[in-house]
C-alpha atoms as a PDB file:
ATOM      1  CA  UNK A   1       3.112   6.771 -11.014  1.00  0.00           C
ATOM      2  CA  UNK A   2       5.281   9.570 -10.276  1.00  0.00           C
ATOM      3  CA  UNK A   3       4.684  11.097 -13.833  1.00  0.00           C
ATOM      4  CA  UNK A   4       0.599  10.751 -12.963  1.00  0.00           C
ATOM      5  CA  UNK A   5       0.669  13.092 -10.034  1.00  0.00           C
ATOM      6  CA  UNK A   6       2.513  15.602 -11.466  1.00  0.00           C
ATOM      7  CA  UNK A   7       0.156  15.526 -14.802  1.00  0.00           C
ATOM      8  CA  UNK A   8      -2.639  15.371 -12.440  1.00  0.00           C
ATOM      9  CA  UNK A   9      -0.624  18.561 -10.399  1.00  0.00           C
ATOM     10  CA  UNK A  10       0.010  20.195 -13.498  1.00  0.00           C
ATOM     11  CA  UNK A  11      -3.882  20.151 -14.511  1.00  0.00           C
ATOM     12  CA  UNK A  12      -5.242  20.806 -11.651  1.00  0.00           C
ATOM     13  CA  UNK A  13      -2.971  23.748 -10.678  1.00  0.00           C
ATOM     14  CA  UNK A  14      -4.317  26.305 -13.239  1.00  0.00           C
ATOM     15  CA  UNK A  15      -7.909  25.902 -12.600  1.00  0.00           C
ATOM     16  CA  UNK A  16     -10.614  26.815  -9.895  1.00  0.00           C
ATOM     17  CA  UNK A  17     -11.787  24.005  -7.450  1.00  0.00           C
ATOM     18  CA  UNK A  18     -14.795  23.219  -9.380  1.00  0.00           C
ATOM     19  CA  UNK A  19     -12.999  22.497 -12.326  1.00  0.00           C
ATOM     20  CA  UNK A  20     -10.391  20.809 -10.210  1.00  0.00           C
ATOM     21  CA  UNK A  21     -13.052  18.281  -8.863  1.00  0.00           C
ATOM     22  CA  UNK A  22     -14.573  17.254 -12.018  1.00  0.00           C
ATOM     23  CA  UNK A  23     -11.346  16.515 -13.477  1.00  0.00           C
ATOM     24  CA  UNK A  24     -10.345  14.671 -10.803  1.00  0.00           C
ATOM     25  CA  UNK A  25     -13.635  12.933 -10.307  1.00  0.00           C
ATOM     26  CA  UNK A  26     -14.590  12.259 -13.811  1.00  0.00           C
ATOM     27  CA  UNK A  27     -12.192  12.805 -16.257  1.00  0.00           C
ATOM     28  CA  UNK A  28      -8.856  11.350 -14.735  1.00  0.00           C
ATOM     29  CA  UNK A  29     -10.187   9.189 -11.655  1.00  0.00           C
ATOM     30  CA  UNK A  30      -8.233   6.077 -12.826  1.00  0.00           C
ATOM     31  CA  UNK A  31      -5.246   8.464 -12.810  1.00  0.00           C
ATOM     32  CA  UNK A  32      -6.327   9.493  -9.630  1.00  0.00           C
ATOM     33  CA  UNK A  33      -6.681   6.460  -8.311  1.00  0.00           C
ATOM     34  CA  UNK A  34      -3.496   4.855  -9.666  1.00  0.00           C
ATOM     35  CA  UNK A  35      -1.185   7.741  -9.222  1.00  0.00           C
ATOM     36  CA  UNK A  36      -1.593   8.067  -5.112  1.00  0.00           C
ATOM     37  CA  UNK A  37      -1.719   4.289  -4.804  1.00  0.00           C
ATOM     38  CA  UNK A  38       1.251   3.780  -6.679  1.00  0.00           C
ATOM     39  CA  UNK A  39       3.216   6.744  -4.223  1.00  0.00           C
ATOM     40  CA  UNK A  40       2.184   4.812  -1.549  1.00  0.00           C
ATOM     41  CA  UNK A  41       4.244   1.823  -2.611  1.00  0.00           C
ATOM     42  CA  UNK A  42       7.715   3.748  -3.484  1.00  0.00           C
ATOM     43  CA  UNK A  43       6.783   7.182  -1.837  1.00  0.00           C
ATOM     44  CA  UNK A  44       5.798   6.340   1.697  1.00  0.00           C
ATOM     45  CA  UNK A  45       8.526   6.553   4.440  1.00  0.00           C
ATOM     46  CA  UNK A  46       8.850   7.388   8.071  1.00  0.00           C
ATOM     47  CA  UNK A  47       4.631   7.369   8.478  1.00  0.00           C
ATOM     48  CA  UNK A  48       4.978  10.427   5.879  1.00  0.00           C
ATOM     49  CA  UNK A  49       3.008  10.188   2.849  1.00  0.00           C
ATOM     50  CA  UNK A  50       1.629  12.984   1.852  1.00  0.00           C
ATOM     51  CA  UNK A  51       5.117  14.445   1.379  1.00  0.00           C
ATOM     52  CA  UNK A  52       6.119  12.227  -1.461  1.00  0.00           C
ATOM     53  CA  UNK A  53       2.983  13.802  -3.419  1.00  0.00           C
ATOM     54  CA  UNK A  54       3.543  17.047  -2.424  1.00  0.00           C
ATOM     55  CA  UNK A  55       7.338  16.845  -3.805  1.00  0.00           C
ATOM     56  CA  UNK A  56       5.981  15.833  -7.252  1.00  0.00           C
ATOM     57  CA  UNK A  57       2.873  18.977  -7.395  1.00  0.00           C
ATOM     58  CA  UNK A  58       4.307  21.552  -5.132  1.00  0.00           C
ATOM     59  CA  UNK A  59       1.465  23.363  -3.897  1.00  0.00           C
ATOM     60  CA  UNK A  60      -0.861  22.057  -6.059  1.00  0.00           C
ATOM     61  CA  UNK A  61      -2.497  19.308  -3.955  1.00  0.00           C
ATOM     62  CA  UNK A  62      -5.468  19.362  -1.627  1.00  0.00           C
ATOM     63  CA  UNK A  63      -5.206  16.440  -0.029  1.00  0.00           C
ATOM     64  CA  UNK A  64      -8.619  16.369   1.443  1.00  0.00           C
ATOM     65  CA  UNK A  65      -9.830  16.729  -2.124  1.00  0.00           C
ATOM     66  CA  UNK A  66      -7.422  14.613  -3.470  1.00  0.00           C
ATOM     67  CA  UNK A  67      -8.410  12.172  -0.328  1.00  0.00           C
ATOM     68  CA  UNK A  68     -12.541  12.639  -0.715  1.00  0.00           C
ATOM     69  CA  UNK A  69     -12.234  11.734  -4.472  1.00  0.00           C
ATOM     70  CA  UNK A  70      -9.651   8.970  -4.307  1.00  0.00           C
ATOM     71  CA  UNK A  71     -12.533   7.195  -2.436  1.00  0.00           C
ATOM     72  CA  UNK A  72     -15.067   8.303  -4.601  1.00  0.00           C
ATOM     73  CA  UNK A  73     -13.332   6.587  -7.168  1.00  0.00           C
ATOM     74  CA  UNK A  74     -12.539   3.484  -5.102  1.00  0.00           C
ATOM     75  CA  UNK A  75     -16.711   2.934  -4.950  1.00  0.00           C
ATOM     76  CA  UNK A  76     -17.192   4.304  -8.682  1.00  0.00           C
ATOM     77  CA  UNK A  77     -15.119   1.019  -9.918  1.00  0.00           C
ATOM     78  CA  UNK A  78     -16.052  -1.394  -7.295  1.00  0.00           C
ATOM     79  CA  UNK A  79     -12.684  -1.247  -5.630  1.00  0.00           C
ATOM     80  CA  UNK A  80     -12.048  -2.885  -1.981  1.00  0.00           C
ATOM     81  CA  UNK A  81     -13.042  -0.384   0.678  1.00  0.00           C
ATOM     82  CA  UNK A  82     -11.072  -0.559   4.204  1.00  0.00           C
ATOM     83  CA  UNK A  83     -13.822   1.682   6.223  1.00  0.00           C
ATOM     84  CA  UNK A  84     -12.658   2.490  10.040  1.00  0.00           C
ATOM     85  CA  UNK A  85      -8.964   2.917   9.718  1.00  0.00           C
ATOM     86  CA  UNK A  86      -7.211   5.821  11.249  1.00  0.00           C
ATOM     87  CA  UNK A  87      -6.292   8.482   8.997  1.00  0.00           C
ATOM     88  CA  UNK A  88      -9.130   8.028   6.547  1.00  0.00           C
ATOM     89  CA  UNK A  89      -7.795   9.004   3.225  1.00  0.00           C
ATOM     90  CA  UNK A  90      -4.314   7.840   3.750  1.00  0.00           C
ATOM     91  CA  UNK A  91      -5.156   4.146   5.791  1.00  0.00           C
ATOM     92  CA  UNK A  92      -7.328   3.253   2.613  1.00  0.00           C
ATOM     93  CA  UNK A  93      -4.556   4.875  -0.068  1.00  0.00           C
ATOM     94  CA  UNK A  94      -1.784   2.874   1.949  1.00  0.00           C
ATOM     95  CA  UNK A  95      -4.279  -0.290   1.982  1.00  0.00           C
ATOM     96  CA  UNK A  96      -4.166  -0.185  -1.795  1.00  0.00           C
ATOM     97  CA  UNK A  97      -0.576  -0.002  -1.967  1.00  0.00           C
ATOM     98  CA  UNK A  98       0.469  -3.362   0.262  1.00  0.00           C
ATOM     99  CA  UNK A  99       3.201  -3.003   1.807  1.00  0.00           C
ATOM    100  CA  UNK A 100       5.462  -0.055   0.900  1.00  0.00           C
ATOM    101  CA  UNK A 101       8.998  -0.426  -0.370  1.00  0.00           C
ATOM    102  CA  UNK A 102      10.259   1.227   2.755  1.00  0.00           C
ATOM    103  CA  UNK A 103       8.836  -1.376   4.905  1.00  0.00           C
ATOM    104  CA  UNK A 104       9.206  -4.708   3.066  1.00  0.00           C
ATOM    105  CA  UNK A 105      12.318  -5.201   4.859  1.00  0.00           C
ATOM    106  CA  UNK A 106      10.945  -5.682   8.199  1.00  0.00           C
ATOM    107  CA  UNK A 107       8.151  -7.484   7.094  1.00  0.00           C
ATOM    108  CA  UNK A 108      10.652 -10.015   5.423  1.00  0.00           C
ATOM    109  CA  UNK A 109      12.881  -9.958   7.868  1.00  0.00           C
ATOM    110  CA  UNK A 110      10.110 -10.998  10.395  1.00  0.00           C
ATOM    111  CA  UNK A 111       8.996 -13.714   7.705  1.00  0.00           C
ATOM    112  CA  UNK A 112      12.461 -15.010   8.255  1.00  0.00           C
ATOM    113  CA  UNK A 113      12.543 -15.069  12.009  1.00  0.00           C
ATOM    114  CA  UNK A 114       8.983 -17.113  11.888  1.00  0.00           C
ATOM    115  CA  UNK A 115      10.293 -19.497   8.871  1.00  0.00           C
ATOM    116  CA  UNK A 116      13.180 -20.635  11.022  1.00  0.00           C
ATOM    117  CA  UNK A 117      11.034 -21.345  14.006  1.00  0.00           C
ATOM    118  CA  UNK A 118       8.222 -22.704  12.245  1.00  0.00           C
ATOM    119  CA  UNK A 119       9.887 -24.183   8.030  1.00  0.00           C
ATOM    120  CA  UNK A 120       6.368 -25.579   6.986  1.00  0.00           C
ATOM    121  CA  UNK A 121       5.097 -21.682   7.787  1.00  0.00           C
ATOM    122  CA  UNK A 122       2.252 -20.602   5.379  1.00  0.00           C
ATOM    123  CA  UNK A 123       0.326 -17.424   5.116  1.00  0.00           C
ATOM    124  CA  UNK A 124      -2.786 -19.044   6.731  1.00  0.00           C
ATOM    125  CA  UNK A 125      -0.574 -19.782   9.534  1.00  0.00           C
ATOM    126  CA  UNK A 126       1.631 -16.667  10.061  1.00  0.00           C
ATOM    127  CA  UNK A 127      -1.125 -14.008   9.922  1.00  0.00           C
ATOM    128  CA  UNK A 128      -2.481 -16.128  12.759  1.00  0.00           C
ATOM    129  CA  UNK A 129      -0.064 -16.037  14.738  1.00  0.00           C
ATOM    130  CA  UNK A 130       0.579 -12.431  14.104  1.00  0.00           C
ATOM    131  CA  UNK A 131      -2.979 -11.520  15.230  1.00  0.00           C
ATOM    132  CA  UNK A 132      -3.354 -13.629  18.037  1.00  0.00           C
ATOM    133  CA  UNK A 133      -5.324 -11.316  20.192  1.00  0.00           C
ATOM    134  CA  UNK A 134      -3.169 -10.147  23.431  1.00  0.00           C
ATOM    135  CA  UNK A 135      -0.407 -10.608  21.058  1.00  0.00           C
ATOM    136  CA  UNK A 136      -0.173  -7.029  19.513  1.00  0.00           C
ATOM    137  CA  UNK A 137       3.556  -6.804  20.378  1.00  0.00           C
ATOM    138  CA  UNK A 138       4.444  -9.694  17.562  1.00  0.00           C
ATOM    139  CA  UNK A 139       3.898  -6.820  15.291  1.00  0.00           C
ATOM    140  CA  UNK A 140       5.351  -3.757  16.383  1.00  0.00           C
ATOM    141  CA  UNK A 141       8.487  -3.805  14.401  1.00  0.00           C
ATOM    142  CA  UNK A 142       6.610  -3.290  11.750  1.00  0.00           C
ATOM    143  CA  UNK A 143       5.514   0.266  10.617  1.00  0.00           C
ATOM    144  CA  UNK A 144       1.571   0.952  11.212  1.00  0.00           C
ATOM    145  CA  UNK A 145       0.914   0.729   6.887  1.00  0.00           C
ATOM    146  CA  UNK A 146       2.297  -2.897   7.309  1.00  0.00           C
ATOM    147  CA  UNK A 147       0.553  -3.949  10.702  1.00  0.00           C
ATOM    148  CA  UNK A 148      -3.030  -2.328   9.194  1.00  0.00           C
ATOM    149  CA  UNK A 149      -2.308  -4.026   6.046  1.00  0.00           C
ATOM    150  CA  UNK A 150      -2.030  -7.663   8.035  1.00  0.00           C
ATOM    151  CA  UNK A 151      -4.898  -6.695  10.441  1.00  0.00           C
ATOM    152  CA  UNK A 152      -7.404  -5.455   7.763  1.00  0.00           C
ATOM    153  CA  UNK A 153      -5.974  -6.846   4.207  1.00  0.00           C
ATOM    154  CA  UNK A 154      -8.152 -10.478   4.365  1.00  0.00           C
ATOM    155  CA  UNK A 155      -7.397 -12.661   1.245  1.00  0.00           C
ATOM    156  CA  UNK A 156      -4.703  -9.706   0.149  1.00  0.00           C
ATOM    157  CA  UNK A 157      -2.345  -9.479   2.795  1.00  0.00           C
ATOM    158  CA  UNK A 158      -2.881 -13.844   2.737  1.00  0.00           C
ATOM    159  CA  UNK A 159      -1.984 -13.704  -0.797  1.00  0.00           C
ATOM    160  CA  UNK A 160       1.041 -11.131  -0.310  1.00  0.00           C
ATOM    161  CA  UNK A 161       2.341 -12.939   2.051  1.00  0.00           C
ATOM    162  CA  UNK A 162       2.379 -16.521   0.476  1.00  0.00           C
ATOM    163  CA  UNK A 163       4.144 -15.052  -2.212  1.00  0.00           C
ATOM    164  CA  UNK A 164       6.765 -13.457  -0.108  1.00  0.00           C
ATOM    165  CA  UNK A 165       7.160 -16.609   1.809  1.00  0.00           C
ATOM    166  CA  UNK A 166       7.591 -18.244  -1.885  1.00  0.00           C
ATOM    167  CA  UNK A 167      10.030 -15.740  -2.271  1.00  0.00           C
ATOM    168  CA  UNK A 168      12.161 -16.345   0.556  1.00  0.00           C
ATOM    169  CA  UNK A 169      12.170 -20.239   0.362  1.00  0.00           C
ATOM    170  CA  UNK A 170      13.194 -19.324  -3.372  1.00  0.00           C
ATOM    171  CA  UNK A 171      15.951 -17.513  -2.267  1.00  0.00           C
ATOM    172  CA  UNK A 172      17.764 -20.140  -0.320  1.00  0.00           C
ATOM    173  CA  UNK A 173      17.958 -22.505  -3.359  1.00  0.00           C
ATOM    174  CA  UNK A 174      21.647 -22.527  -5.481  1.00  0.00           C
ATOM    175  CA  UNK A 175      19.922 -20.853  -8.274  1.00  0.00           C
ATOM    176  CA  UNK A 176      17.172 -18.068  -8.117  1.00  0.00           C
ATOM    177  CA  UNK A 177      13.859 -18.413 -10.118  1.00  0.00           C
ATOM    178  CA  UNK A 178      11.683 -15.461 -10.130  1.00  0.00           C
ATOM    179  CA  UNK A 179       8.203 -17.357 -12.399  1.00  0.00           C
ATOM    180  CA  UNK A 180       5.807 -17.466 -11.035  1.00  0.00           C
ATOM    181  CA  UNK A 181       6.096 -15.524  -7.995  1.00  0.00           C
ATOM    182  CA  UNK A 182       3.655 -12.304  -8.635  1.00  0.00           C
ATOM    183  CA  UNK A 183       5.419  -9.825  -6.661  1.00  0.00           C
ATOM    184  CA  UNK A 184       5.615  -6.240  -7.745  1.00  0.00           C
ATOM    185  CA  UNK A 185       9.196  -5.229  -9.160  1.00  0.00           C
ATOM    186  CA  UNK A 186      10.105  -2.684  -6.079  1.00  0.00           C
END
């Protein structure tokens, strides 16, 4: 992903905004698309995002522009739309992305603390208790991508976090097998 944004910075730095727009709207959006989602999984850190794009286009991103079309594209091929969130272009980019590698760790970590209260834990069951209304607290430990992605993911976050459970319940057996599970590589 990291080589997408700076092709797409490398483009898009050389030519005037209307040019800039149609390449981003209809000649790379997939790239588009792709490339900021895929920062938001290894890029994001310390609620900074736009940062990690920035580093790989220096001063060749607008994010509004980059933002507008990104969602543009997300309605030109049918994508999942996460309308109300704070930060509009980067709540839906981060939405896309899961859970970023910078916060998976507290997110398992709290998996953990739940399994060992509660072994027969499944995904059905966690995400209620971690949205029991009143209950907001159960989740700050987490960084806001992670909570949003709980609150607001539906049958995503459920399916994310089954397979992380999977994953952990894996773990404690004498030998590791990774088939089957569907989790991303970072």
């Amino acid at each position: 992903m990291k080589e997408v944004i700076r092709a797409l910075g490398r483009i898009c730095g050389h030519v005037d905004l209307y040019e800039r727009r149609r390449l981003l709207a209809h000649r790379y959006p997939a790239c588009l698309v792709t490339g900021l989602v895929g920062i938001g999984a290894v890029g994001y850190e310390h609620g900074n995002y736009w940062s990690a794009v920035h580093e790989l286009a220096p001063g060749r991103i607008d994010q509004s522009l980059w933002g507008e079309l990104f969602r543009a594209n997300l309605d030109r091929f049918k994508l999942a739309r996460f309308p109300g969130l704070p930060q509009v272009n980067v709540g839906e980019i981060l939405m896309h992305a899961g859970v970023p590698a910078y916060c998976i760790g507290d997110l398992l970590n709290l998996l953990l603390q739940r399994l060992a209260r509660d072994p027969g834990m499944n995904a059905q069951h966690f995400l209620a208790w971690a949205l029991t209304p009143g209950r907001e607290s159960r989740l700050f430990e987490l960084d806001k991508p992670v909570q949003r992605f709980l609150q607001y993911g539906g049958d995503y976050a459920e399916d994310l976090i089954d397979r992380c459970i999977d994953l952990l319940e894996r773990l404690r057996q004498p030998v590791f097998h990774a088939d089957g599970l569907g989790l991303p590589p970072h």
